[in-house]
N, C-alpha and C. Protein backbone atom coordinates (compact mmCIF):
# COMPACT_ATOMS: atom_id res chain seq x y z
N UNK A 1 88.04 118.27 113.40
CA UNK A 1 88.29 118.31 114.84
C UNK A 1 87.31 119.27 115.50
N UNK A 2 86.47 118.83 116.50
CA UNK A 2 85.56 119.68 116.83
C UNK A 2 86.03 120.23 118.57
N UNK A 3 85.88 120.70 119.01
CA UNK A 3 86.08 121.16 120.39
C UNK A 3 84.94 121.90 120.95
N UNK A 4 84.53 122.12 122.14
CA UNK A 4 84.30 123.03 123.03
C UNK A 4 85.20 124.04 123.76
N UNK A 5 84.40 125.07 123.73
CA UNK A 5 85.17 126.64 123.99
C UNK A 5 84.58 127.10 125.18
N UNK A 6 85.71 127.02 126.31
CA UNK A 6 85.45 126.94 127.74
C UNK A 6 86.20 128.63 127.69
N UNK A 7 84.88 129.83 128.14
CA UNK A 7 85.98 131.02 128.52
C UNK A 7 85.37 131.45 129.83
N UNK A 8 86.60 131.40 130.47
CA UNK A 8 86.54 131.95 132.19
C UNK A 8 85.93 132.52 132.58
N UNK A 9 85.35 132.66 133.92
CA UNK A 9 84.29 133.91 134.03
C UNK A 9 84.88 134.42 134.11
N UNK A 10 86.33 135.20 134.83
CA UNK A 10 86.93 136.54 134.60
C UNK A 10 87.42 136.95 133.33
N UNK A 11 87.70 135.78 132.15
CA UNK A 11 87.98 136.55 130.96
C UNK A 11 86.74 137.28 130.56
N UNK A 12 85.90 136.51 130.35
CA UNK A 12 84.34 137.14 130.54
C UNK A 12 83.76 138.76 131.12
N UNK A 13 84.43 138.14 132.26
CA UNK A 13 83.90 139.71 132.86
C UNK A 13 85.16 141.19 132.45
N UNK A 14 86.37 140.75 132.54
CA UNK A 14 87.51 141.22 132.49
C UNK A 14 88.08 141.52 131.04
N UNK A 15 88.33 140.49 130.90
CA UNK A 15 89.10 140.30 129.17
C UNK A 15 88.10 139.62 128.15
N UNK A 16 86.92 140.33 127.72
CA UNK A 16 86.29 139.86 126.53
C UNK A 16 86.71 139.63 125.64
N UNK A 17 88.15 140.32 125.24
CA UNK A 17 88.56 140.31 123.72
C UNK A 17 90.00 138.99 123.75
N UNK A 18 89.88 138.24 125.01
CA UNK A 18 90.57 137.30 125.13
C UNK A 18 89.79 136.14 124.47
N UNK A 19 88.35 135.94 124.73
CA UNK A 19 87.62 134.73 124.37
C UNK A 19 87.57 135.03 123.35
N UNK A 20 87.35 136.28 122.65
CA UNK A 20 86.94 136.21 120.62
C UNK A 20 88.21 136.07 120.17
N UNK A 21 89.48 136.08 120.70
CA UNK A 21 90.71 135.96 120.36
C UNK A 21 90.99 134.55 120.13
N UNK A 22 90.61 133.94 121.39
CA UNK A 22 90.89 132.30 121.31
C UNK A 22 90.04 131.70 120.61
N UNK A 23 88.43 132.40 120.27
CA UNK A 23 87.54 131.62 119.12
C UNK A 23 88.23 131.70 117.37
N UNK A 24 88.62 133.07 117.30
CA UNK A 24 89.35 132.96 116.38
C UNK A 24 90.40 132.35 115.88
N UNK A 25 91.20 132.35 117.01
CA UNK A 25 92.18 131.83 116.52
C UNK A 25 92.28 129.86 116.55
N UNK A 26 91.82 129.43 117.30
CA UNK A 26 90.83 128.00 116.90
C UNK A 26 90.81 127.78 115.43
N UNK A 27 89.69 128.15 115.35
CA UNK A 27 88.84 128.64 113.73
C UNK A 27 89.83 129.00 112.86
N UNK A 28 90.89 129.50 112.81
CA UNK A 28 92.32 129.89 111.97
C UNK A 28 93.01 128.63 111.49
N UNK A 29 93.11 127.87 112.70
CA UNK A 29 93.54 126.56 112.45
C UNK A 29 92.78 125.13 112.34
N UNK A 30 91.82 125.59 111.86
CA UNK A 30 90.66 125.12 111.13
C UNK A 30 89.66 123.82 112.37
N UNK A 31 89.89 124.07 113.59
CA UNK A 31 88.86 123.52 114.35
C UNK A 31 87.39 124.27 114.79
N UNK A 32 86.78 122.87 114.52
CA UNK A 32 85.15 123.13 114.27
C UNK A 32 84.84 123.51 116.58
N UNK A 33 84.61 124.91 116.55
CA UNK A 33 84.37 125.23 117.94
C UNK A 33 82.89 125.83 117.80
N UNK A 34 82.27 125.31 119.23
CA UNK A 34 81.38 125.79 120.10
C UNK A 34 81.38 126.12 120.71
N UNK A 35 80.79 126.91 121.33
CA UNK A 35 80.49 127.90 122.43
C UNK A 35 79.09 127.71 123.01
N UNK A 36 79.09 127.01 124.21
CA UNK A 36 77.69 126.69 125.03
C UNK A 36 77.62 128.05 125.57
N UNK A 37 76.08 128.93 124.98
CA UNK A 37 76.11 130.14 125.86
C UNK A 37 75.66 130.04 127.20
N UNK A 38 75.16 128.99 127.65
CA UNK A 38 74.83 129.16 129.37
C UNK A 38 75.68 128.72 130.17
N UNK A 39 77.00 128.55 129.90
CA UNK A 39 78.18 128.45 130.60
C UNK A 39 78.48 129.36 131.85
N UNK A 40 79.17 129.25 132.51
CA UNK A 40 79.18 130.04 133.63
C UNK A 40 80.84 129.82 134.42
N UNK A 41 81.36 129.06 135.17
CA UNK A 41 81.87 128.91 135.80
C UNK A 41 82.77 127.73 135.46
N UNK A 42 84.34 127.20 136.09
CA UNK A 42 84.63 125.83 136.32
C UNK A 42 84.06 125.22 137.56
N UNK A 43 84.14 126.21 138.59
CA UNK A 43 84.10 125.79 140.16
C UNK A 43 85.63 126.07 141.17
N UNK A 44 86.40 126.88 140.32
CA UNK A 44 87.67 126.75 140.83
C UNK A 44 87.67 128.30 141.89
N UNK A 45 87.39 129.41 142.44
CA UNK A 45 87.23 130.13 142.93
C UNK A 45 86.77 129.23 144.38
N UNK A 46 85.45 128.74 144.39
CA UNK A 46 85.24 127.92 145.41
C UNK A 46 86.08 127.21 145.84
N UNK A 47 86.33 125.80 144.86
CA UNK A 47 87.67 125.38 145.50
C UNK A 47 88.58 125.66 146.17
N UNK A 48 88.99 127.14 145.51
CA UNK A 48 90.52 127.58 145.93
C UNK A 48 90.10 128.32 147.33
N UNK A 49 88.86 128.26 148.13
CA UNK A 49 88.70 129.31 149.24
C UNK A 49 88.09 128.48 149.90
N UNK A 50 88.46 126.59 149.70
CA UNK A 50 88.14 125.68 151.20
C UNK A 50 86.53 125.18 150.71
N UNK A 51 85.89 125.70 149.79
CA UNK A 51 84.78 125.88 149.51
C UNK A 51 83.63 125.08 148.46
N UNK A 52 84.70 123.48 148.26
CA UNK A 52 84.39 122.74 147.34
C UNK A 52 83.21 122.47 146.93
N UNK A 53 82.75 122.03 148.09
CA UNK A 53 81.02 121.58 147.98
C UNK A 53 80.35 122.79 147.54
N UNK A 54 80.59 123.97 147.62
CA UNK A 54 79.52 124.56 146.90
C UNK A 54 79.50 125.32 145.56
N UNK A 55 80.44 124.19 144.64
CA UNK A 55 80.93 124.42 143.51
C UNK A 55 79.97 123.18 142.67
N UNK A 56 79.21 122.26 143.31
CA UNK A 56 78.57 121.18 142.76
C UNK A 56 77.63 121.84 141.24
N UNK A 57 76.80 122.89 141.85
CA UNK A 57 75.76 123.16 140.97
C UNK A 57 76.89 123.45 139.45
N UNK A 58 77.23 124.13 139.72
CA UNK A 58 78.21 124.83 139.01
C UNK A 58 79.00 123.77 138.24
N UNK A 59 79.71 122.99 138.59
CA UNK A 59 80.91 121.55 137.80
C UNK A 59 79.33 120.86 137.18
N UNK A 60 78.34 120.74 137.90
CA UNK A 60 77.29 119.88 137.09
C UNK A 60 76.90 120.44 136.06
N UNK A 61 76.85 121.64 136.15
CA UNK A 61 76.55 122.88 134.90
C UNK A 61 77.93 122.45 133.57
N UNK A 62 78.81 122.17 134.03
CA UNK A 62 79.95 122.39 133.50
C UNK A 62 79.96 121.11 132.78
N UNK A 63 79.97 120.06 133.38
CA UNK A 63 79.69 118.62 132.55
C UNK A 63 78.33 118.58 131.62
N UNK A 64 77.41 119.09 132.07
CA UNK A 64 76.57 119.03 131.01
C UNK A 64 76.54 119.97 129.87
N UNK A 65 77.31 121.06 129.86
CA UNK A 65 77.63 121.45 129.29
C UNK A 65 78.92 120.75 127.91
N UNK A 66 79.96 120.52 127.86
CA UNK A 66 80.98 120.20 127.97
C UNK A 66 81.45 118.22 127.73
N UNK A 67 80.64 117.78 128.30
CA UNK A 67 80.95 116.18 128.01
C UNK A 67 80.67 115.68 126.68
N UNK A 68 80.39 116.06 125.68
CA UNK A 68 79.88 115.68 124.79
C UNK A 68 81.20 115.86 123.58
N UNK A 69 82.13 117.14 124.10
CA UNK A 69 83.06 117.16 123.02
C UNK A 69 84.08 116.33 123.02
N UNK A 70 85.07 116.05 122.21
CA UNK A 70 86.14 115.49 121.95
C UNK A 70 87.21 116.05 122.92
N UNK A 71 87.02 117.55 122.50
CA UNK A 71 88.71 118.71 123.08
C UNK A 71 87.79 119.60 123.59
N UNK A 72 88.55 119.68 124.90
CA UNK A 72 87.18 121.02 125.93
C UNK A 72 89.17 122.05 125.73
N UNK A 73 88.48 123.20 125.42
CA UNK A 73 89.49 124.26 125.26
C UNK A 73 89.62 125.18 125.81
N UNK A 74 90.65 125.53 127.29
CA UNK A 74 90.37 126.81 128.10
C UNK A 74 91.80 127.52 127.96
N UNK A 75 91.31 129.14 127.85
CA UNK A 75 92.15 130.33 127.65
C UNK A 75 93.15 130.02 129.24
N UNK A 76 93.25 129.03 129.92
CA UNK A 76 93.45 129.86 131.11
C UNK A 76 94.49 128.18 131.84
N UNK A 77 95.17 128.56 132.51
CA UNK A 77 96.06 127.70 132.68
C UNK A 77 95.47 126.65 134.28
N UNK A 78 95.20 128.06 135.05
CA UNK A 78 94.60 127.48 136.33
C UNK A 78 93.47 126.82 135.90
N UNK A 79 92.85 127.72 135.18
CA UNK A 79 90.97 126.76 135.07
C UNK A 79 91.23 125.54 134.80
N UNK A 80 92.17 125.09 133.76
CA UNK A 80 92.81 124.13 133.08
C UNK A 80 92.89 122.93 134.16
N UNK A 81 93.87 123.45 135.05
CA UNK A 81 94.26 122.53 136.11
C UNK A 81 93.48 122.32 136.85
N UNK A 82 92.24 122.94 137.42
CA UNK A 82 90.95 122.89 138.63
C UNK A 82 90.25 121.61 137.94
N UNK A 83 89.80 121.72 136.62
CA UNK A 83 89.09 121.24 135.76
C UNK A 83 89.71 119.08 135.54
N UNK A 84 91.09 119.16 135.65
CA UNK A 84 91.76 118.29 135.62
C UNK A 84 92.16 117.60 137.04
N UNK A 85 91.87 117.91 138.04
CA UNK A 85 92.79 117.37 139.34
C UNK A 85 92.23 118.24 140.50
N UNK A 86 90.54 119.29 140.34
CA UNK A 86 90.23 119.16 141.64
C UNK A 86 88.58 118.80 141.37
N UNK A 87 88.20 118.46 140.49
CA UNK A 87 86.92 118.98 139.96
C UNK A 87 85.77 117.83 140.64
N UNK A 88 85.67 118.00 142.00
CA UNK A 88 85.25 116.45 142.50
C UNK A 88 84.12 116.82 143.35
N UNK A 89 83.49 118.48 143.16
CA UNK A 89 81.82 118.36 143.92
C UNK A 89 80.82 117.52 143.20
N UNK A 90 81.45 117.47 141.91
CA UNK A 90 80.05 116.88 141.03
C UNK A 90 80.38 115.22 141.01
N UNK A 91 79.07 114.68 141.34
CA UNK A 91 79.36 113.01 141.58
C UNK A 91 80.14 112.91 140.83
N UNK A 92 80.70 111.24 140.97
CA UNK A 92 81.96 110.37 139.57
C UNK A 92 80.95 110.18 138.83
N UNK A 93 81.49 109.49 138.12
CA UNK A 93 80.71 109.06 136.64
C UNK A 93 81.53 109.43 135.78
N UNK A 94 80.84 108.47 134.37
CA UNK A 94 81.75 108.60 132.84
C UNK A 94 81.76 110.16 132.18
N UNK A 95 80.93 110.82 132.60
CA UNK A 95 80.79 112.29 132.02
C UNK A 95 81.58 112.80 132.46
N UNK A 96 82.00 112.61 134.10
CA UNK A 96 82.73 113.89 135.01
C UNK A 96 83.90 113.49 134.58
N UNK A 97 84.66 111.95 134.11
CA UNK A 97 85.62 111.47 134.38
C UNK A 97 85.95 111.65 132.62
N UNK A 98 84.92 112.07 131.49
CA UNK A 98 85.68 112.41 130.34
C UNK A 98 86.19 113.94 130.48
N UNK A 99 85.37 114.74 131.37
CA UNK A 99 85.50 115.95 131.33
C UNK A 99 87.39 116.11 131.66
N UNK A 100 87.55 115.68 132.60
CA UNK A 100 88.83 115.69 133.71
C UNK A 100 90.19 115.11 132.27
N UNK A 101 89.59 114.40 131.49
CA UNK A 101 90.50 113.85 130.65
C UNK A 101 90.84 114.00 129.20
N UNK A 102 89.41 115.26 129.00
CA UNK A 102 89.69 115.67 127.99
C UNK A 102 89.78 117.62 127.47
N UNK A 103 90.30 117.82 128.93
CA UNK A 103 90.43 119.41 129.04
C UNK A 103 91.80 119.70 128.47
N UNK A 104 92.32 121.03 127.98
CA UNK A 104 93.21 121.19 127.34
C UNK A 104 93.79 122.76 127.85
N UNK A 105 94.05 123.40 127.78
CA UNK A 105 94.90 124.93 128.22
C UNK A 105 95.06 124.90 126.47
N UNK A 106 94.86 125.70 126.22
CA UNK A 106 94.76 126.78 124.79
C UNK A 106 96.16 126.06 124.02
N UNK A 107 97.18 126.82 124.95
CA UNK A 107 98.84 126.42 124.62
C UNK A 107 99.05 125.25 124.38
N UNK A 108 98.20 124.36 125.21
CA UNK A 108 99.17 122.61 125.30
C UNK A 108 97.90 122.00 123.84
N UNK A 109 96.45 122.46 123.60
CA UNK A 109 96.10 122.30 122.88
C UNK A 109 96.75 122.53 121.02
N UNK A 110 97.55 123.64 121.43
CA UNK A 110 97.66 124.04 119.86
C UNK A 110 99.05 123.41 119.81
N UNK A 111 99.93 123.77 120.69
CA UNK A 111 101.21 122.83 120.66
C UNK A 111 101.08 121.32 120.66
N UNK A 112 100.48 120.41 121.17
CA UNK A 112 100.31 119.05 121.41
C UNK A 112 99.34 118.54 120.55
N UNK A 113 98.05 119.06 120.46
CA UNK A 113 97.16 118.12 119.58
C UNK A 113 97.27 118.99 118.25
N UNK A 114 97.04 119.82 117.92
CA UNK A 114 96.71 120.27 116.15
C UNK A 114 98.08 120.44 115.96
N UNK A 115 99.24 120.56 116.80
CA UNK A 115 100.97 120.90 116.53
C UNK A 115 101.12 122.04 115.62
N UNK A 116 100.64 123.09 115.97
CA UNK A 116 101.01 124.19 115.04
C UNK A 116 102.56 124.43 115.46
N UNK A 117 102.93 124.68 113.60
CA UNK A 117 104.32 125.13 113.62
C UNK A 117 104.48 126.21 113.01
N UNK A 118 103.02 127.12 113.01
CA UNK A 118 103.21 128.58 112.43
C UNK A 118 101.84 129.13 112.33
N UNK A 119 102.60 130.29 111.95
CA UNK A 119 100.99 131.37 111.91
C UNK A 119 101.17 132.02 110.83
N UNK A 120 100.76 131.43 109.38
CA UNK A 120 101.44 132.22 108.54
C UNK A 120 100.82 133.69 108.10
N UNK A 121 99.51 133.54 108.91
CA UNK A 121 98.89 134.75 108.59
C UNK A 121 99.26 136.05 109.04
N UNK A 122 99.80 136.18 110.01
CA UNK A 122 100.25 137.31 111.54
C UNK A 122 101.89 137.26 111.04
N UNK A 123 102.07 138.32 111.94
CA UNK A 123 103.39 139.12 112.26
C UNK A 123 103.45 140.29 113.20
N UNK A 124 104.43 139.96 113.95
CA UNK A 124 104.46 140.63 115.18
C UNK A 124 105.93 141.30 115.75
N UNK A 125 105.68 142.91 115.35
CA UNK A 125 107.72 143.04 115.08
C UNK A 125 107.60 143.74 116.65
N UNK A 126 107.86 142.36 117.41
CA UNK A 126 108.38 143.08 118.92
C UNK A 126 108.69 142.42 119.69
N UNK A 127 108.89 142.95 120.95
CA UNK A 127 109.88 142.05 121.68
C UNK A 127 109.03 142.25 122.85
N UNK A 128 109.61 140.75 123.45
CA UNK A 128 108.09 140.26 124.35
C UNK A 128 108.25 139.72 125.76
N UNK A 129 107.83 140.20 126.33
CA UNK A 129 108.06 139.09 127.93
C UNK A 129 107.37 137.81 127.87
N UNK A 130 107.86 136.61 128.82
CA UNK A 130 106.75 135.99 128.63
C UNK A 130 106.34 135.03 130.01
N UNK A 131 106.09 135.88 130.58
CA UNK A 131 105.32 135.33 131.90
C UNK A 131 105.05 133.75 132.26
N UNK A 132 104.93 133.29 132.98
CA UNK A 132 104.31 131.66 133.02
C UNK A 132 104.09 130.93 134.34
N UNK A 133 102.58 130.87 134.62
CA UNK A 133 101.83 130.77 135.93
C UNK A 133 101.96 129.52 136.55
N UNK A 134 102.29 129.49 137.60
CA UNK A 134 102.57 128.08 138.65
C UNK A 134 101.73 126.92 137.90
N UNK A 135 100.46 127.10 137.93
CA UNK A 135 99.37 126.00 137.28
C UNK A 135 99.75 125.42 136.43
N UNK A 136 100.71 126.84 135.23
CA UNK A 136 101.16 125.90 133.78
C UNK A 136 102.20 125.31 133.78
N UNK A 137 102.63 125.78 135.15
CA UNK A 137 104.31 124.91 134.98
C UNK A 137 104.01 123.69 135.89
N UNK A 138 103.72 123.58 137.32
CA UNK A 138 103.97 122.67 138.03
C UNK A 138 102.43 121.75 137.93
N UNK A 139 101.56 122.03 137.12
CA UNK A 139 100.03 121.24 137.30
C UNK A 139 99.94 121.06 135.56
N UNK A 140 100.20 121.56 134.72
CA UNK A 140 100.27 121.03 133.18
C UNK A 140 101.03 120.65 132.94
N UNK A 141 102.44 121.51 132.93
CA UNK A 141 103.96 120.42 132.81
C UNK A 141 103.93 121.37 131.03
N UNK A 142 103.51 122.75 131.17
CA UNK A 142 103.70 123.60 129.53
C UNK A 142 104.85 123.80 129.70
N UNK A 143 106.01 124.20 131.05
CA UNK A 143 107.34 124.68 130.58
C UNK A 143 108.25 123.66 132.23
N UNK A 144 109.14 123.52 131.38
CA UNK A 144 110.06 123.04 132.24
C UNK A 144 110.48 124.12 133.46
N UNK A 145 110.03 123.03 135.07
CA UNK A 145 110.21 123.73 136.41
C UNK A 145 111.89 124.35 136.60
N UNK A 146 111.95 125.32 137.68
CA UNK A 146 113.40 126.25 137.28
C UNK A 146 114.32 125.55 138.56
N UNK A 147 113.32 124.62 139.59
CA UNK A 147 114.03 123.97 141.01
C UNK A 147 114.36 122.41 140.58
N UNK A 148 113.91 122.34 138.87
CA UNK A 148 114.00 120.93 138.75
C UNK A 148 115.56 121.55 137.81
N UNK A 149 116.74 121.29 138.29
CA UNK A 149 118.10 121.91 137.71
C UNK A 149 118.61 120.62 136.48
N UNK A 150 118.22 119.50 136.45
CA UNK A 150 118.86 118.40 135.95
C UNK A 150 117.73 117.89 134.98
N UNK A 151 116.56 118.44 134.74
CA UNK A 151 115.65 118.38 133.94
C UNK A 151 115.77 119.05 132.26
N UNK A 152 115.50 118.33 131.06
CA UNK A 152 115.63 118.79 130.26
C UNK A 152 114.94 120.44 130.26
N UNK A 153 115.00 121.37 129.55
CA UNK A 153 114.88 122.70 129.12
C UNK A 153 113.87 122.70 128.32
N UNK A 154 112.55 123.01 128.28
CA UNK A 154 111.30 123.59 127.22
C UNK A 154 110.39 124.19 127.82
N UNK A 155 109.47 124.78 126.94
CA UNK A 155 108.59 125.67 127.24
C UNK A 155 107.41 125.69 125.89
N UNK A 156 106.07 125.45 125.95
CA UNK A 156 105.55 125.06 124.86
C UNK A 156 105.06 126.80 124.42
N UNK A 157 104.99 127.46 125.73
CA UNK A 157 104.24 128.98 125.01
C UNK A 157 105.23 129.26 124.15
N UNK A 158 106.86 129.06 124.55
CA UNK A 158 107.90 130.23 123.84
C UNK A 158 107.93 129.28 122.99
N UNK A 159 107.82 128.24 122.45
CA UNK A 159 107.88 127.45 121.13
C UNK A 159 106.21 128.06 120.47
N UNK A 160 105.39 128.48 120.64
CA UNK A 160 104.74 129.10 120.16
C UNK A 160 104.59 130.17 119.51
N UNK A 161 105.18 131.39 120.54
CA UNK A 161 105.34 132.43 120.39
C UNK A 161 106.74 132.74 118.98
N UNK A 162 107.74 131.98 119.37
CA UNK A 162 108.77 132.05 118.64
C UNK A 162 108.60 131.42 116.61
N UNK A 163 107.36 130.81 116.93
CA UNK A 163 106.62 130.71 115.47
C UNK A 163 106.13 131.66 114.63
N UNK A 164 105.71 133.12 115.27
CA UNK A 164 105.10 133.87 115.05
C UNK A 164 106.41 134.70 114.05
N UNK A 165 106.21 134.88 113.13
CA UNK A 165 106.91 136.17 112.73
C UNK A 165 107.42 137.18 112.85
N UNK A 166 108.53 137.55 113.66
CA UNK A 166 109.05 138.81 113.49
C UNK A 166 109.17 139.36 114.98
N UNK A 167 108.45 138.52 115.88
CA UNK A 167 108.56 138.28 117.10
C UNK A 167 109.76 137.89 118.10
N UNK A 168 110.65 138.51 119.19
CA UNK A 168 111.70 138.10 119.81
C UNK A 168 111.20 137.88 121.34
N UNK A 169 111.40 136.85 121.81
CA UNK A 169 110.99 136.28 123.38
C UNK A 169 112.52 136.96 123.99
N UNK A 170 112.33 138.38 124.97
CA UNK A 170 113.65 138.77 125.69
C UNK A 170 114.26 137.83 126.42
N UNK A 171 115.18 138.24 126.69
CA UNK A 171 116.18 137.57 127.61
C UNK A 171 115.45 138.19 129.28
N UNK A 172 116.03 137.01 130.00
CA UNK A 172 115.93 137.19 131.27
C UNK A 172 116.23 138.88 131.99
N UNK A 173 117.18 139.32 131.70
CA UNK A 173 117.43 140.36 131.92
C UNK A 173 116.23 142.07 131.55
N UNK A 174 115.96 141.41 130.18
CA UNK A 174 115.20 142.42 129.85
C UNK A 174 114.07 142.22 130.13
N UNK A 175 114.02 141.10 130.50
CA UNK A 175 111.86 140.49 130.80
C UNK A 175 112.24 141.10 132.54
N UNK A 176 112.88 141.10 132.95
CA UNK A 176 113.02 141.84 134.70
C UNK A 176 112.69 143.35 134.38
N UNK A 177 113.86 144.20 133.83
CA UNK A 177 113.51 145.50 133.55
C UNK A 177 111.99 145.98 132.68
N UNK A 178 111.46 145.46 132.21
CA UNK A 178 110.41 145.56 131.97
C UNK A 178 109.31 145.22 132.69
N UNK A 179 109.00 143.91 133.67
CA UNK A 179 108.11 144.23 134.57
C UNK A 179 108.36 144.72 135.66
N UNK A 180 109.41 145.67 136.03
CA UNK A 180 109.42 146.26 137.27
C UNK A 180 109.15 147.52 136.63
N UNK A 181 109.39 147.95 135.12
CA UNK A 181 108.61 149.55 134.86
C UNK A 181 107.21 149.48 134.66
N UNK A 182 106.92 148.18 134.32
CA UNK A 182 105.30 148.24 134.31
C UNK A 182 105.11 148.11 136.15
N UNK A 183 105.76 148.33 137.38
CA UNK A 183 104.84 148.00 138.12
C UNK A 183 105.16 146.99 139.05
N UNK A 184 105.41 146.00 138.33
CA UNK A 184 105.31 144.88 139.15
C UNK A 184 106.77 144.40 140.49
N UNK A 185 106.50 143.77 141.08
CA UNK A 185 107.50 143.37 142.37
C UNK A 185 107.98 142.26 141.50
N UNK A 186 109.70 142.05 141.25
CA UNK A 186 110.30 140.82 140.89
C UNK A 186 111.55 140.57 141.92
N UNK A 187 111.79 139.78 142.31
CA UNK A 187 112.56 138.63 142.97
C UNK A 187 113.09 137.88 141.58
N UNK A 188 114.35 137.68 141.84
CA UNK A 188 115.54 137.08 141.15
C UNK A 188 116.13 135.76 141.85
N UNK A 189 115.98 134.64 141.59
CA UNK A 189 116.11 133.71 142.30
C UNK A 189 117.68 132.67 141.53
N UNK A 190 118.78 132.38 142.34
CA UNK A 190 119.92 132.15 141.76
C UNK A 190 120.36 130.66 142.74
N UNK A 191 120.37 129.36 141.79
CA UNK A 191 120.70 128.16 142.61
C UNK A 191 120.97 127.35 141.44
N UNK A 192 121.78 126.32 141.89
CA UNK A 192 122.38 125.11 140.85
C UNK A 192 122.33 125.40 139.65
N UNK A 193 123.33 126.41 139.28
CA UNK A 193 123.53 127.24 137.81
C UNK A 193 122.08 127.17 136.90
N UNK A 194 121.30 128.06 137.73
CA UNK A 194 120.03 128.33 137.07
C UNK A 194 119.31 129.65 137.96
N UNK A 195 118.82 130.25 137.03
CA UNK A 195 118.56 131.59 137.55
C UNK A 195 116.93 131.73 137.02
N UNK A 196 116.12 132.19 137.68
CA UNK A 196 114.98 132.19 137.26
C UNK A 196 114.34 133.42 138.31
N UNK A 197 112.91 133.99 137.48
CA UNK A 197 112.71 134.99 137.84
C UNK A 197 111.07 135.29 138.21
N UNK A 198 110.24 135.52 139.68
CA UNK A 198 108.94 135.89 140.43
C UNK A 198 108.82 137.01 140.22
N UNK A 199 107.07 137.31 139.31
CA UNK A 199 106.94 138.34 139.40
C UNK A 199 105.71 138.23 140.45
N UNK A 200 105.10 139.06 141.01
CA UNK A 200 104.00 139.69 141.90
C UNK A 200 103.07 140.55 141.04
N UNK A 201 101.70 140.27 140.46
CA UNK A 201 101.39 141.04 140.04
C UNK A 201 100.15 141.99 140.83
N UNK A 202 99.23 142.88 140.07
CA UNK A 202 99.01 143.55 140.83
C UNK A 202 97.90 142.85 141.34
N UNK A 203 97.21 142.49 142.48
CA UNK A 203 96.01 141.67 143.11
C UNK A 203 97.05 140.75 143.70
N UNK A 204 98.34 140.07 143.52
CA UNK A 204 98.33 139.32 144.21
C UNK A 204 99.17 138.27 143.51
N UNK A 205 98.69 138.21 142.39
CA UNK A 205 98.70 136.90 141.15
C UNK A 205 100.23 136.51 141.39
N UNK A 206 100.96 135.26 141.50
CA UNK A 206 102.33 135.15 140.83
C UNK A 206 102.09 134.57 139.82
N UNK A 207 103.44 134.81 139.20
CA UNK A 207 104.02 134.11 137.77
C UNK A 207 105.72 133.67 137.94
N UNK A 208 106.21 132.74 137.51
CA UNK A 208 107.36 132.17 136.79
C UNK A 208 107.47 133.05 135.64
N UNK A 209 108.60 134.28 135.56
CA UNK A 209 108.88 134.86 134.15
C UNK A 209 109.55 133.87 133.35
N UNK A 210 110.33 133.63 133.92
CA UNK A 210 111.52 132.60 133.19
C UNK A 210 112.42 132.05 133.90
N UNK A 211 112.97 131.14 133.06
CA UNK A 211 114.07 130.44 133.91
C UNK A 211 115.44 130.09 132.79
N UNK A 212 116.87 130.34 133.21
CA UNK A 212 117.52 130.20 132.54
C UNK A 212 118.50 129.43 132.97
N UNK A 213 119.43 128.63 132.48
CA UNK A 213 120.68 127.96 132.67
C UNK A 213 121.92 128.55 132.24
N UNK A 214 122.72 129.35 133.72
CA UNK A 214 123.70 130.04 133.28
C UNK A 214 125.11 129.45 132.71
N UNK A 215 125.49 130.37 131.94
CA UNK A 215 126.76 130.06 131.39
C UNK A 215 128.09 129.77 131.92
């Protein structure tokens, strides 16, 4: 299984040890990855600021980069989704239109196509929040929405995470008290026996912490 290894420009600039994390861990589960070093951008910053058209150079960079693999693989949930459903400065065509169809988010990659059901190498004795960004819920469809009340219940990160060894995904309660000591603004949201929880992070960012079905 070969893939391409799409890492963000802000993991890039920001979180370096996010992209050698996701090359590794690829490579763990034995897919053959590349890394195009003149990569740069998706085009989604532009997009998101009205600014489409001048994301062309950039998505053309990105297809030629990128069209050639089987599984294009990004650390990042939004890039994920820009890449899939806005990615339209760069003409149509069969390149732009494999790109759009064969992008993946890290999570829905390792859960859905290689189906990992473990990590037998790792262990992790702690207890964990686990955040989850509009993009991955309402534009990938990684965890079941908290306004959809009559919808089955999943989440592909915490079926991930919960593979890991030695590892506990908190309860709603304790994933609140914990990002309000780190900092963050949370809102508690309570409708059609389901409770789910907004964090605010710092810049701006939201997230979906969780969502639960009360007792």
């Amino acid at each position: 299984m070969r893939a391409g290894l799409v890492v963000p420009c802000y993991i890039d600039v920001f979180y370096p040890e996010v992209g050698i994390a996701a090359l590794e861990l690829l490579e763990k589960r034995g897919v053959e990855v590349e890394y195009p070093f003149n990569q740069t951008c998706c085009g989604e910053p532009m997009a998101n600021s009205g600014c489409e058209s001048d994301s062309r150079a950039t998505e053309e960079l990105f297809i030629r980069n990128f069209a050639a693999f089987e599984y294009i693989v990004v650390p990042s949930g939004s890039c994920t989704y820009h890449v899939r459903n806005k990615f339209i400065a760069a003409p149509p065509g069969p390149e732009r239109e494999h790109v759009w169809s064969h992008a993946y988010d890290i999570v829905e990659f390792l859960h859905d196509v290689v189906q990992v059901k473990e990590f037998p190498w790792t262990e992790f004795q702690h207890k964990v929040a686990l955040p989850t960004g509009c993009s991955a819920i309402r534009g990938l469809f990684m965890q079941s929405m908290s306004e959809r009340v009559h919808d089955q219940k999943f989440s592909k990160p915490r079926d991930l995470l919960q593979s890991i060894k030695g590892i506990e995904v908190t309860n709603l309660a304790g994933m609140l008290t914990r990002a309000r000591n780190a900092g963050l603004t949370v809102w508690l949201l309570q409708a059609n026996q389901r409770e789910a929880a907004i964090a605010q992070f710092p810049g701006g960012y939201i997230a979906e912490i969780h969502s639960v079905v009360k007792k």
